[in-house]
Protein backbone atom coordinates (compact mmCIF):
# COMPACT_ATOMS: atom_id res chain seq x y z
CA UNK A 1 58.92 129.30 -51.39
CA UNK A 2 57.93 125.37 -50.77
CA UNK A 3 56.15 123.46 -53.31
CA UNK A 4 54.85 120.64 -51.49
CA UNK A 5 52.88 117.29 -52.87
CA UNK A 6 49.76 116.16 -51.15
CA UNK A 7 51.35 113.94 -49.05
CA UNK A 8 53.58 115.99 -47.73
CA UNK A 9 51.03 118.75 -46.83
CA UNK A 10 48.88 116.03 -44.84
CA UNK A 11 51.82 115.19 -43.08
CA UNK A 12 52.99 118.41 -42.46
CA UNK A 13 49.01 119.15 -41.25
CA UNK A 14 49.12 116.15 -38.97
CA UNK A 15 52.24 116.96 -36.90
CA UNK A 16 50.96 120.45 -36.64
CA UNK A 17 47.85 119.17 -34.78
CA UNK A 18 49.48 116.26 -32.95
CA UNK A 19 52.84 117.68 -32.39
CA UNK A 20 52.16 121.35 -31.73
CA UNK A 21 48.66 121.08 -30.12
CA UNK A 22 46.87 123.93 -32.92
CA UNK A 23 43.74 122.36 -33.36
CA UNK A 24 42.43 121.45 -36.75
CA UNK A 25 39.19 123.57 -36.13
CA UNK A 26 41.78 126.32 -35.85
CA UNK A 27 43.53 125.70 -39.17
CA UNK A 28 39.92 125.42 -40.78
CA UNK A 29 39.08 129.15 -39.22
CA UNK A 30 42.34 130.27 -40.84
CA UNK A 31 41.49 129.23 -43.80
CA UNK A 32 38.16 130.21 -44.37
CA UNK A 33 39.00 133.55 -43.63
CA UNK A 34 41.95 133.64 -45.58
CA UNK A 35 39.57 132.47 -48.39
CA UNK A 36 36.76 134.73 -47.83
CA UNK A 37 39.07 137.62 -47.46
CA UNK A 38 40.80 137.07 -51.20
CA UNK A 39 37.35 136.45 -52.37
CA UNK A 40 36.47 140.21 -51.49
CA UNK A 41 39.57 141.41 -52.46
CA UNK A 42 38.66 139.92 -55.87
CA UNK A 43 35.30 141.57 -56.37
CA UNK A 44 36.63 144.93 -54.96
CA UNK A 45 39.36 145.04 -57.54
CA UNK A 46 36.44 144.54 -59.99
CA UNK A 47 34.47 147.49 -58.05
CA UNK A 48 32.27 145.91 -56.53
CA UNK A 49 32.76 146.59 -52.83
CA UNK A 50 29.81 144.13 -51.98
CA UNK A 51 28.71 141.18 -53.37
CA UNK A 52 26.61 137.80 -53.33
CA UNK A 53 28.72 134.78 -53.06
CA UNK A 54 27.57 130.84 -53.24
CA UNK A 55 29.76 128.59 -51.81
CA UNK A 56 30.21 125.23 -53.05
CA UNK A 57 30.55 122.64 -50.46
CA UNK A 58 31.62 119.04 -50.68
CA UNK A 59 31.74 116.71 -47.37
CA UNK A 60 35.63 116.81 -46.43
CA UNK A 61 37.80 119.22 -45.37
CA UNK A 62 37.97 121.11 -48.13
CA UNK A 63 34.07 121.87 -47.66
CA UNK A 64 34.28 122.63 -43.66
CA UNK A 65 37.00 125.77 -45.31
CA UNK A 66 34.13 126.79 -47.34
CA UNK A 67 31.72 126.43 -44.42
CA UNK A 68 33.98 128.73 -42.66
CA UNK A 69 34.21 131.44 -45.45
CA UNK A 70 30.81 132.17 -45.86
CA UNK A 71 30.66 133.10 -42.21
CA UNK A 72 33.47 135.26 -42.87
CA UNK A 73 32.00 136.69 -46.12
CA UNK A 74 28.84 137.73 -43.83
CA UNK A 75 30.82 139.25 -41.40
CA UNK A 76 32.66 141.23 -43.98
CA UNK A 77 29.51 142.71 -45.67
CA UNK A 78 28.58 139.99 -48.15
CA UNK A 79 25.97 137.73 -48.39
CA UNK A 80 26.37 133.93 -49.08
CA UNK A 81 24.85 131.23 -49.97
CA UNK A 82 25.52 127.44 -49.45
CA UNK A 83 25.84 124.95 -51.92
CA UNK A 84 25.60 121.22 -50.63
CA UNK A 85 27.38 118.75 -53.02
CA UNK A 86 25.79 115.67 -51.22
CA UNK A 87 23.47 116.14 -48.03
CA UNK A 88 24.76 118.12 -45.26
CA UNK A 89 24.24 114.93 -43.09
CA UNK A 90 27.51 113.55 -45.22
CA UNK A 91 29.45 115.56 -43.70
CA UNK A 92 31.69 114.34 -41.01
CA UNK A 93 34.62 115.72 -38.47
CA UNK A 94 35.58 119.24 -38.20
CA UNK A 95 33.91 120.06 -41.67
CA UNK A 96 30.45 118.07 -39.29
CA UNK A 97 31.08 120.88 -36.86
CA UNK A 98 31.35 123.74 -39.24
CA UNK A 99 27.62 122.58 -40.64
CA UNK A 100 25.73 122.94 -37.58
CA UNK A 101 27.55 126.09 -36.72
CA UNK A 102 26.29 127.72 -40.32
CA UNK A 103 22.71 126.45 -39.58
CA UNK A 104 22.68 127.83 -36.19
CA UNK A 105 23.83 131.04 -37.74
CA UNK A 106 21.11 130.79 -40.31
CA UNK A 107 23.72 131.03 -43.38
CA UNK A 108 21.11 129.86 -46.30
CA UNK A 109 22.00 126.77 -47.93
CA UNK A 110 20.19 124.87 -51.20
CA UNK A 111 21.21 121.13 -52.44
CA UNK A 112 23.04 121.28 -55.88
CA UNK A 113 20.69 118.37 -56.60
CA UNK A 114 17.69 120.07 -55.89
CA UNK A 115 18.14 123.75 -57.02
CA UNK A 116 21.10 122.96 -59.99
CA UNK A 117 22.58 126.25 -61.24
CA UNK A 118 19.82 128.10 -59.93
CA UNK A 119 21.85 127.64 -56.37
CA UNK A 120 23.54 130.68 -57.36
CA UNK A 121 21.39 133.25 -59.17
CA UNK A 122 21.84 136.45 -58.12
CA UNK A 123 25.10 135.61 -57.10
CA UNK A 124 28.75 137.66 -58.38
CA UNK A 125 30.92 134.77 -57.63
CA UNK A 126 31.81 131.14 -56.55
CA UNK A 127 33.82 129.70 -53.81
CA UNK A 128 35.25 126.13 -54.98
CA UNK A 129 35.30 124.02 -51.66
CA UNK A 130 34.14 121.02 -52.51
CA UNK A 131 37.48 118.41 -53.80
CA UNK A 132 40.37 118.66 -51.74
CA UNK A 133 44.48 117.52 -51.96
CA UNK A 134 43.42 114.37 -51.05
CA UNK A 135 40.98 113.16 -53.45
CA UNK A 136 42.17 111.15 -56.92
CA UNK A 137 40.93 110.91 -60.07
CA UNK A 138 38.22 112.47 -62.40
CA UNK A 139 35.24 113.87 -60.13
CA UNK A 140 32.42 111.39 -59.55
CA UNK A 141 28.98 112.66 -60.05
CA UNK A 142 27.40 114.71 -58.11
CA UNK A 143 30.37 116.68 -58.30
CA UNK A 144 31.35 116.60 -61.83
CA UNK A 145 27.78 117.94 -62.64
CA UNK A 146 28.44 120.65 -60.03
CA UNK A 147 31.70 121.65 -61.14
CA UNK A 148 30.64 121.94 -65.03
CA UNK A 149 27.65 123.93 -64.09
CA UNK A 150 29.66 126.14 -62.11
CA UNK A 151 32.21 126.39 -65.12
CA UNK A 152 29.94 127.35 -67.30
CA UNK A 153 28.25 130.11 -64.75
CA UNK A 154 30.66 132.40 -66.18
CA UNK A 155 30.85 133.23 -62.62
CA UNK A 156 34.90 133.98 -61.44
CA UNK A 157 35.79 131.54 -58.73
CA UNK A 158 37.77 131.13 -55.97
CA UNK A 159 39.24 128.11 -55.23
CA UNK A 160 39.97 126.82 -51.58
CA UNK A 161 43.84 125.22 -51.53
CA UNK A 162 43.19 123.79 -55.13
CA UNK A 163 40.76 123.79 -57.83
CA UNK A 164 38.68 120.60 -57.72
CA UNK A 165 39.59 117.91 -60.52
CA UNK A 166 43.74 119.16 -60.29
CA UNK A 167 45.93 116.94 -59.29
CA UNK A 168 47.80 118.75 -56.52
CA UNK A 169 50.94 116.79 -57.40
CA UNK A 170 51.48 116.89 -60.88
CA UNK A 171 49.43 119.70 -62.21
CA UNK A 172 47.11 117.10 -64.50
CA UNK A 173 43.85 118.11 -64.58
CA UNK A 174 40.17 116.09 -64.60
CA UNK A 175 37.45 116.06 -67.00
CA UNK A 176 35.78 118.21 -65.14
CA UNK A 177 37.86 120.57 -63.18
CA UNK A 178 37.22 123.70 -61.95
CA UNK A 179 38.50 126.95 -63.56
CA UNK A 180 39.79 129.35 -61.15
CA UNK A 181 40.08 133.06 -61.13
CA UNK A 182 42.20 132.84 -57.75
CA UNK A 183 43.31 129.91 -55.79
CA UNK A 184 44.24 130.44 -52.19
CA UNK A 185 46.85 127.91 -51.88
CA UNK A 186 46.66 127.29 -47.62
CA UNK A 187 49.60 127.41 -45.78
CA UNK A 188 51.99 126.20 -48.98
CA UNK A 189 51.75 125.78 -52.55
CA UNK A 190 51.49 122.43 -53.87
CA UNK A 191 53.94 121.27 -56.64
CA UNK A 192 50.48 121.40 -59.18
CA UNK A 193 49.46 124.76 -58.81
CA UNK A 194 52.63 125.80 -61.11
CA UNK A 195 52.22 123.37 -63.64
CA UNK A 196 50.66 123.26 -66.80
CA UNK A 197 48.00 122.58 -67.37
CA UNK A 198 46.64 122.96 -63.50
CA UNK A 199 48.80 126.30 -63.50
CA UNK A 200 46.01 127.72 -66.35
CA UNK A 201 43.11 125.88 -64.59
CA UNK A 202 44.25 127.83 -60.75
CA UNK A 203 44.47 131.21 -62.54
CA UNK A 204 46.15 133.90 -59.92
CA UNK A 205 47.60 131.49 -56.75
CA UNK A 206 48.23 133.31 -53.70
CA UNK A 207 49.67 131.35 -50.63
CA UNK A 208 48.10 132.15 -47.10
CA UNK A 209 49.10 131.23 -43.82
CA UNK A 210 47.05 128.89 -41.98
CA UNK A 211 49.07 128.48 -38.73
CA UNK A 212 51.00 125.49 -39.81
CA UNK A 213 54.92 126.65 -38.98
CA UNK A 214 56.78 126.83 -42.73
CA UNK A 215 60.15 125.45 -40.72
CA UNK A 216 58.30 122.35 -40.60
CA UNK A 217 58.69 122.09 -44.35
CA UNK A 218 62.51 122.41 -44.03
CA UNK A 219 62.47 119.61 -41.28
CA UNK A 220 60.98 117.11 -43.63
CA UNK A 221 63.10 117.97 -45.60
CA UNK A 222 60.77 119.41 -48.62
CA UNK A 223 62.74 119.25 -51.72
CA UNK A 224 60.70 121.33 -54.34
CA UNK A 225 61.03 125.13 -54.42
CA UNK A 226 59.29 128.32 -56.43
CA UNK A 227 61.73 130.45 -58.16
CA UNK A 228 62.11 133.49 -56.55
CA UNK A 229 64.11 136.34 -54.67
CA UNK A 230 63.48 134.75 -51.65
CA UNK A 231 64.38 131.26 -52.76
CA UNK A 232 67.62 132.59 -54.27
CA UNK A 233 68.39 134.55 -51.03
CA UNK A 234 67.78 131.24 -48.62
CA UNK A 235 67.93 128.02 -50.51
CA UNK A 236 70.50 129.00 -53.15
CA UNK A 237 72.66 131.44 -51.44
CA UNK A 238 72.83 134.45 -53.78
CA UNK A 239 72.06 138.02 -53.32
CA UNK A 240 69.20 138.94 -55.64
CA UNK A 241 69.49 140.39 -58.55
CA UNK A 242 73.04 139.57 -59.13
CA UNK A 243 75.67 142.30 -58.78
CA UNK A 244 79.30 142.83 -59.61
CA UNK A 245 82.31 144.17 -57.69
CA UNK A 246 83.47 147.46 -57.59
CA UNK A 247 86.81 146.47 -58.23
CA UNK A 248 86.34 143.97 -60.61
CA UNK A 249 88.13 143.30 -64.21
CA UNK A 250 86.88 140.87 -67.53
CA UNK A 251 89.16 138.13 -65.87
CA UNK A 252 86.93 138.42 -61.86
CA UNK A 253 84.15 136.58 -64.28
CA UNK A 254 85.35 133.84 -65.94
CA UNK A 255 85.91 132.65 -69.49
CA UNK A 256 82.62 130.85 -71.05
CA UNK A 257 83.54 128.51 -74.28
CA UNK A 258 80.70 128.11 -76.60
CA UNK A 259 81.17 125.59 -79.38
CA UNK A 260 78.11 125.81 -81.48
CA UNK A 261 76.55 126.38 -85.13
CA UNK A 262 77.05 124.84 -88.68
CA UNK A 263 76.54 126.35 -91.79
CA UNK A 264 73.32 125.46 -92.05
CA UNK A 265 72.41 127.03 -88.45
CA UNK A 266 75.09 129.53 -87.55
CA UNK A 267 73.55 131.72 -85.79
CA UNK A 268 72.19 129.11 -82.74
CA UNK A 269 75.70 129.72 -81.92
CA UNK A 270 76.03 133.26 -81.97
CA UNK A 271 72.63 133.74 -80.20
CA UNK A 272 74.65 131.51 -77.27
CA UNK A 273 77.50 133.52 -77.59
CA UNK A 274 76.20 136.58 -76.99
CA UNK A 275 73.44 135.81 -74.22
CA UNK A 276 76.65 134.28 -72.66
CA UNK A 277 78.10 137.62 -72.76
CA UNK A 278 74.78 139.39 -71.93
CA UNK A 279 74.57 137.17 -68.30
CA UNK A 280 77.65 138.95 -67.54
CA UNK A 281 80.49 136.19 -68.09
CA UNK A 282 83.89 138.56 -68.44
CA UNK A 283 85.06 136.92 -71.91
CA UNK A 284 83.68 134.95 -74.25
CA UNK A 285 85.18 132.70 -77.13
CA UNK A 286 83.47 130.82 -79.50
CA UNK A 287 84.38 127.75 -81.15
CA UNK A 288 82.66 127.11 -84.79
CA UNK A 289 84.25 124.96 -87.98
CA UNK A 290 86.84 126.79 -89.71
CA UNK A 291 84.95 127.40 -92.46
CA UNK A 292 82.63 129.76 -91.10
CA UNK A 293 84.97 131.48 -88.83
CA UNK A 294 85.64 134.29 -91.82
CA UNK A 295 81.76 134.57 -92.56
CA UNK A 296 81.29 135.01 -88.33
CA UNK A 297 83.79 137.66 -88.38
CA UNK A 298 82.40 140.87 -86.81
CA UNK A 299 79.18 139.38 -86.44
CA UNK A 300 80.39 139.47 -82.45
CA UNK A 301 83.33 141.52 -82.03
CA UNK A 302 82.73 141.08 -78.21
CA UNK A 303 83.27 137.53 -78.42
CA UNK A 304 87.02 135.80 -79.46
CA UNK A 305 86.68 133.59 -82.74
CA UNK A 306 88.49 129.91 -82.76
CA UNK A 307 87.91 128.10 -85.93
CA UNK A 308 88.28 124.49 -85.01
CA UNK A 309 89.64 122.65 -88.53
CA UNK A 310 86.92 121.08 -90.85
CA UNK A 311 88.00 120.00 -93.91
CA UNK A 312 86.47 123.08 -95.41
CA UNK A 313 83.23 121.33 -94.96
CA UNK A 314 81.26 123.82 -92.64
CA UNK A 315 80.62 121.56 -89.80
CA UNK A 316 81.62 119.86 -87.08
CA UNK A 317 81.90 116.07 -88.91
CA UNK A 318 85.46 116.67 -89.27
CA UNK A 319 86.30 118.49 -86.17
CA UNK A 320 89.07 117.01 -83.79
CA UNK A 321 87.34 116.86 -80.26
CA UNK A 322 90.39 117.35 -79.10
CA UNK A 323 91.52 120.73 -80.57
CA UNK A 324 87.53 121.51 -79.06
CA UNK A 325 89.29 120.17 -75.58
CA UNK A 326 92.45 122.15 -76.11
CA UNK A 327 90.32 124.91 -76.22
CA UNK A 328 88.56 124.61 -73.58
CA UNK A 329 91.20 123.77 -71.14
CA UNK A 330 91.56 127.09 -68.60
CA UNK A 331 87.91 128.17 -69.56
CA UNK A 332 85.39 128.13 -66.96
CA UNK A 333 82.54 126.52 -68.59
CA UNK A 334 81.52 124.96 -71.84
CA UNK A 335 78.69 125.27 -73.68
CA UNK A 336 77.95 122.22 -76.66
CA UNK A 337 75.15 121.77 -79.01
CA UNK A 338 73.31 124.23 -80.29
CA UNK A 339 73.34 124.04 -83.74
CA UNK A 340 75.89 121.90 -83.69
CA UNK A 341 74.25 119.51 -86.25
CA UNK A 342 74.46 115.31 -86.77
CA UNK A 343 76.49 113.37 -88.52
CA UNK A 344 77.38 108.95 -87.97
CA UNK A 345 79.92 108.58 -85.26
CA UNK A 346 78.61 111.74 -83.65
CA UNK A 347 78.14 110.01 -80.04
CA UNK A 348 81.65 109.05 -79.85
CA UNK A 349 83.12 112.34 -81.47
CA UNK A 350 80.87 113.83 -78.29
CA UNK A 351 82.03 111.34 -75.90
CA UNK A 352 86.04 112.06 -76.73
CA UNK A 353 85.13 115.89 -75.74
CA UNK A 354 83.14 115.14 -72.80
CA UNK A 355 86.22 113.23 -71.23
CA UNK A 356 89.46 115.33 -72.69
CA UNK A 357 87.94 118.06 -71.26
CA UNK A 358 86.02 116.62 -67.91
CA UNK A 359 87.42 119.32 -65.65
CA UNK A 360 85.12 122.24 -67.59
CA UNK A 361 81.64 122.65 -66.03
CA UNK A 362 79.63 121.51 -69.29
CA UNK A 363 75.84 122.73 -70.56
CA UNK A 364 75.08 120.29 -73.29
CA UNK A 365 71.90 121.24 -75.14
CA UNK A 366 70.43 120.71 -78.40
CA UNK A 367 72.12 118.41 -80.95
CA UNK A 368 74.57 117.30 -78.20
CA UNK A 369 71.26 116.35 -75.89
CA UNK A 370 70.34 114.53 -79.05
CA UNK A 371 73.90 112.98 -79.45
CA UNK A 372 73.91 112.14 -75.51
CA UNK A 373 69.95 110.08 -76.35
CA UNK A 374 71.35 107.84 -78.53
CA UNK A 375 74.55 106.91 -76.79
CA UNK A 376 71.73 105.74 -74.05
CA UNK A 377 69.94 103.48 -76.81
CA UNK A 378 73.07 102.03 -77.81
CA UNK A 379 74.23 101.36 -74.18
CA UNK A 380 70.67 99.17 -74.08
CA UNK A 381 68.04 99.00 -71.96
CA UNK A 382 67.78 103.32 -72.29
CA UNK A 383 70.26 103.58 -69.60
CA UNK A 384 71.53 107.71 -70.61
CA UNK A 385 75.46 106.96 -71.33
CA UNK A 386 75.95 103.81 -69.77
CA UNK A 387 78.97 103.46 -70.56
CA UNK A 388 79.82 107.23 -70.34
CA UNK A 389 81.91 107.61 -66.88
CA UNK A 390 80.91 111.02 -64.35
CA UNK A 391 83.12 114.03 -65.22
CA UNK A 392 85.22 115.58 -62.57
CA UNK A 393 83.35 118.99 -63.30
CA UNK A 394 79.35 119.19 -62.98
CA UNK A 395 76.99 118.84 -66.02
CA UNK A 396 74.04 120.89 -66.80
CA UNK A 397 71.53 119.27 -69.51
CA UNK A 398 68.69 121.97 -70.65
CA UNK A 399 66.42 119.77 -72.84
CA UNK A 400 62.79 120.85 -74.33
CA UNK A 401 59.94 118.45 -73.66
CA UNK A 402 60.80 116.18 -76.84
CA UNK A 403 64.24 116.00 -76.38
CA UNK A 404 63.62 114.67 -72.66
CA UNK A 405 61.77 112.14 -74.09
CA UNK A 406 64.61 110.55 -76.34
CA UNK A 407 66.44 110.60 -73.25
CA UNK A 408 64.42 108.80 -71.03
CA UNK A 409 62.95 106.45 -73.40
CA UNK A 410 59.56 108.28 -73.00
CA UNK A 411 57.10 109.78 -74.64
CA UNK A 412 56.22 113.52 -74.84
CA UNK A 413 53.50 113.34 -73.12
CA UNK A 414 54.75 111.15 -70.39
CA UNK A 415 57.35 113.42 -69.94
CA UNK A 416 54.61 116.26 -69.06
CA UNK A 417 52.61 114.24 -66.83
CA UNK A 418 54.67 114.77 -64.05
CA UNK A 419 58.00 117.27 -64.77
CA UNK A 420 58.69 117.75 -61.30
CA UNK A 421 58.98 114.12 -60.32
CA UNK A 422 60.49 113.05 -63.38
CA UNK A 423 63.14 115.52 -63.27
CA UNK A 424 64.12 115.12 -59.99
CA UNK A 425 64.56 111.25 -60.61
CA UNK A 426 66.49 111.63 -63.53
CA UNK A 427 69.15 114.43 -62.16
CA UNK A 428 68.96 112.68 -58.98
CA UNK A 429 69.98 109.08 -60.97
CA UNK A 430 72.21 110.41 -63.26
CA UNK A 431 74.02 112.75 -61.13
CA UNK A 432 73.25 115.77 -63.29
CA UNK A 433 71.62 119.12 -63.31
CA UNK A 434 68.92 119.26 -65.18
CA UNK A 435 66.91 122.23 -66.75
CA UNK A 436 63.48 120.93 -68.32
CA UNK A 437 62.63 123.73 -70.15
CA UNK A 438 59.00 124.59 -71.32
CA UNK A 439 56.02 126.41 -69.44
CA UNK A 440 57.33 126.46 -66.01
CA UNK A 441 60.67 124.92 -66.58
CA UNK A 442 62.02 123.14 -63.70
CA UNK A 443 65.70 122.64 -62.82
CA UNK A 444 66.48 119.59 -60.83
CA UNK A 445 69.65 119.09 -58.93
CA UNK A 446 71.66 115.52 -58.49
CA UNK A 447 70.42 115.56 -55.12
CA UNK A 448 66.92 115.80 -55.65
CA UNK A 449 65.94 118.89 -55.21
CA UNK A 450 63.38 120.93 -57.73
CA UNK A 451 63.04 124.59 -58.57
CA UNK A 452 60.20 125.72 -60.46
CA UNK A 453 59.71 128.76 -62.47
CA UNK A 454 57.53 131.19 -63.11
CA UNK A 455 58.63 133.85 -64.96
CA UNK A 456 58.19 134.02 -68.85
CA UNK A 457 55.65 133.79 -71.76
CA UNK A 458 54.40 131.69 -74.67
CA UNK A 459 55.87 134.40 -76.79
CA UNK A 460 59.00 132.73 -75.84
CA UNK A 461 58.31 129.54 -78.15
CA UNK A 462 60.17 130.80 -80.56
CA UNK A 463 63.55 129.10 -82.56
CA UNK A 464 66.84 130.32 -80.71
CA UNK A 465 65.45 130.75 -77.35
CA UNK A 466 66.68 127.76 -76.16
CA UNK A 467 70.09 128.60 -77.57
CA UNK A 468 70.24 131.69 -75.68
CA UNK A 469 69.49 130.18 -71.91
CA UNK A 470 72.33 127.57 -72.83
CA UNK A 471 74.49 130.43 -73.35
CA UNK A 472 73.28 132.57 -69.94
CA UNK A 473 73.68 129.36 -67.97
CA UNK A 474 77.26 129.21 -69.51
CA UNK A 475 78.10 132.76 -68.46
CA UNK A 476 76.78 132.13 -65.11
CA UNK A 477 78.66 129.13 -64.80
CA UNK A 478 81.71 131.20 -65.91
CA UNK A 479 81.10 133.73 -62.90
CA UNK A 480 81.90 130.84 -60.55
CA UNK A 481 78.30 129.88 -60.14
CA UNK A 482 77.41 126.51 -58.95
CA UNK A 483 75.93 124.30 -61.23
CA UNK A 484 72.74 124.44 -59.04
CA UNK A 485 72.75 128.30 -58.75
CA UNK A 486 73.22 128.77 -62.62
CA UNK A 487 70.95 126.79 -64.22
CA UNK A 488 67.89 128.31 -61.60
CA UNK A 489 69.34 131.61 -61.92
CA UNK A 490 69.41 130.94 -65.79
CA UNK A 491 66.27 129.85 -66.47
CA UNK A 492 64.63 132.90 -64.15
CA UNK A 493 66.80 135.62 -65.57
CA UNK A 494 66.08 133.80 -69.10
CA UNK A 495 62.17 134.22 -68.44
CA UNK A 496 62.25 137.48 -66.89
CA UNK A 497 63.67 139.03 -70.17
CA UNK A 498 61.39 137.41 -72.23
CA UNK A 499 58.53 139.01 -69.94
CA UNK A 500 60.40 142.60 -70.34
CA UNK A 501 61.04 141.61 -74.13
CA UNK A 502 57.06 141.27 -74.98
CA UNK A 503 56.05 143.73 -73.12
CA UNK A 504 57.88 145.81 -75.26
CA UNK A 505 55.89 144.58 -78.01
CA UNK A 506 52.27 144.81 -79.55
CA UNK A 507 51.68 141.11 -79.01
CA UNK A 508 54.11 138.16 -77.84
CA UNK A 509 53.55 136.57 -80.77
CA UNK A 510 56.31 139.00 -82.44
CA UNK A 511 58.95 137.96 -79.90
CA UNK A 512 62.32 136.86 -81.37
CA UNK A 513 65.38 135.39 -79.54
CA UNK A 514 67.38 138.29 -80.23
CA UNK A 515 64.92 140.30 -78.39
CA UNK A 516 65.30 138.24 -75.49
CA UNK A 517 68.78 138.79 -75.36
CA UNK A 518 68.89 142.50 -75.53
CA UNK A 519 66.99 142.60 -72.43
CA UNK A 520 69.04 141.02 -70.13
């Protein structure tokens, strides 16, 4: 359930030892076994019940796991084979004692400098122990040598806690870095293992106990959480999956407004309509210029149709935002933006609707994320809004990659360096909740706290899917959700049904929106 950063593990690894008295030789013969163990479980589900395994050792930690493992991979019925990194004699600490306990065993061992890939022939797979959660940086040679050799084995590895070259807190990964079949993440998962691209380079994670107590997490207050049932069950309160009353009627879930499309891009709004009404929100109107509303007609006949006046024009450049507040006023949440289009004066026209109507929870996306960007340019200095004051009701932002950009005065790939931390500093800042969509979105709450998710599939870049988890975090939001449980619950539910959606299919490539909607 945790996602912690380096930091935090080595702290958390620290007060186990000093606090709790388990000593760190301990932890180490946890985690070698818990490493050697998936590392059979890998080759067995390849049928190979036995198998020849080199283990690649560097001179922390990390190395004294792998030290540990191949004793555990003998004892299980495998042989292995030690590869030194840098001479054994390096090696200091626990990892010091692990060394002379292999050679007293007689576990063979070769020098990477000595043998190169030769180390491992014969050999079915590799064990990466050799760069821990505390090193930095692109690998210095000998290890980059060792780690592109091994890469290019063609070998499947197994890497101990993290693959070597990924940063374990942002998911950024080395020139080299090892590519992992499995990672056994030990103890917790840290915050890199789900994030692209380190989530690609750790291939299958599984977390293992170690004997460092999880409620330690909790007490230091860990902020960053995987998406999951358990996470939903005790972090965020709800019963998993989401269920309905026996006795309940349309009006026991809430009225969702969605004001969204143009001519040119009408249907971004009814995709949000409807995956509003497909996350289970009890009615559903939808708010589009007047001259569409007769075009629209039937297209939803689940969903009520408000024509807001425009001139005739199609759009919303004419639009009173405050027949758009009118119509919000009673409704449970809002939804703004997709498809909504540009036009000059835009930022104020979004501003006026954003305070008549400040007591609607609000999920701005799209052109109103847009709209929202350049109010912070014109407020100077990139401040989001400054001038914008905090609504009574809460705010949920769900921008893409580039759109988080414009907002922070960033670019694209700054953004992506570090989604976690960024998104918890700008929700946290701005006293929003946040949904930064992409591979493993994250949702980020105003008090700092991170959820991660797992669930979905590239087949998912696709145009509308964005407009559709606007709309389910609308109709969640309707349902009396909290801000915090909506957008998590939104992006998972959104994710899930895109995994059900291309399954469905020959390839994910042929995934539409629509499809995602119709399996909610």
């Amino acid at each position: 359930m945790y996602l912690v950063t380096s930091d935090e593990m080595r702290r958390l690894d620290r007060q186990t030892i000093d606090e709790f008295g388990i000593p760190a030789l301990a932890l180490m013969e946890n985690a070698g076994r818990a490493i050697a163990e998936e590392a059979v479980r890998l080759l067995a589900g390849a049928g190979k019940p036995r198998g020849a395994w080199a283990i690649l050792v560097g001179k922390g930690n990390n190395g004294g796991d792998g030290l540990v493992c191949a004793r555990h991979l003998r004892e299980l019925g495998h042989d292995a084979v030690l590869v030194y990194a840098v001479p054994p004699e390096q090696l200091a600490g626990e990892a010091a004692a692990q060394r002379d306990i292999a050679e007293r065993l007689g576990i063979p061992a070769r020098a990477f400098a000595d043998a190169g890939a030769a180390a491992w022939d014969g050999c079915d797979g590799l064990v990466d122990a050799l760069l821990g959660t505390g090193t930095a940086g692109a690998p210095r040679e000998p290890y980059a040598a060792l780690i592109r050799a091994a890469n290019a084995s063609g070998l499947p590895i197994v890497a101990a806690d993290i693959p070597s070259g990924l940063n374990a807190d942002t998911g950024e990964t080395a020139e080299p870095c090892i590519r992992a079949a499995v990672t056994v993440a030990l103890a917790l998962a840290k915050r890199g293992l789900l994030q692209h691209p380190g989530a690609e380079a750790a291939g299958r994670v599984v977390v293992r106990p170690i004997g460092i107590p999880e409620a330690l997490a909790a007490a230091m207050d860990v902020r960053a959480f995987a998406l999951g049932e358990r996470t939903f069950r005790e972090k965020l309160g709800l019963a998993w999956p989401l269920r309905r009353q026996a006795d309940a009627h349309k009006g026991t879930y809430g009225h969702a407004l969605v004001a969204a499309g143009s001519r040119a891009m009408s249907g971004a709004g009814l995709l949000a309509a409807k995956a509003a009404l497909r996350a289970g929100s009890g009615l559903v109107s939808w708010a589009l210029p007047e001259a569409l509303a007769l075009p629209m007609a039937g297209r939803l006949p689940e969903a009520m149709l408000h024509g807001v006046p425009d001139d005739g024009r199609g759009d919303w450049r004419a639009a009173p935002p405050e027949a758009l507040a009118a119509l919000a006023a009673g409704k449970q949440a809002l939804v703004i933006g997709p498809g909504l289009g540009r036009w000059e004066g835009d930022g104020a026209w979004l501003r006026a609707v954003w305070e008549a109507a400040d007591g609607v929870p609000l999920v701005a996306d799209a052109d109103a994320l847009n709209m929202l960007a350049a109010a912070g340019e014109q407020g100077g200095g990139g401040e989001l809004f400054a001038a914008w004051p905090r609504r009574k009701a809460p705010v949920v932002l769900t921008p893409h990659p580039g759109e988080m950009a414009r907002l922070c005065g960033l670019s694209v790939r700054e953004v992506q360096r570090d989604r976690i931390g960024l998104a918890q500093r700008f929700a946290e800042r701005h006293g929003v909740t946040l949904a930064l969509k992409g591979a493993r979105t994250v949702v980020a709450t105003p008090d700092g706290t991170a959820y991660v998710n797992a669930t979905g599939n590239p087949g998912m870049a696709t145009g509308g899917s964005g407009d559709v988890l606007a709309g389910i975090i609308g109709g969640l939001l309707a349902q009396g959700l909290t801000a915090e449980q909506a957008a998590a619950a939104g992006v998972y539910l959104h994710g899930e049904a895109g995994d059900r959606a291309a399954a469905a299919r020959a390839t994910e490539a042929g995934l539409i929106a629509g499809d995602i909607i119709e399996a909610l």
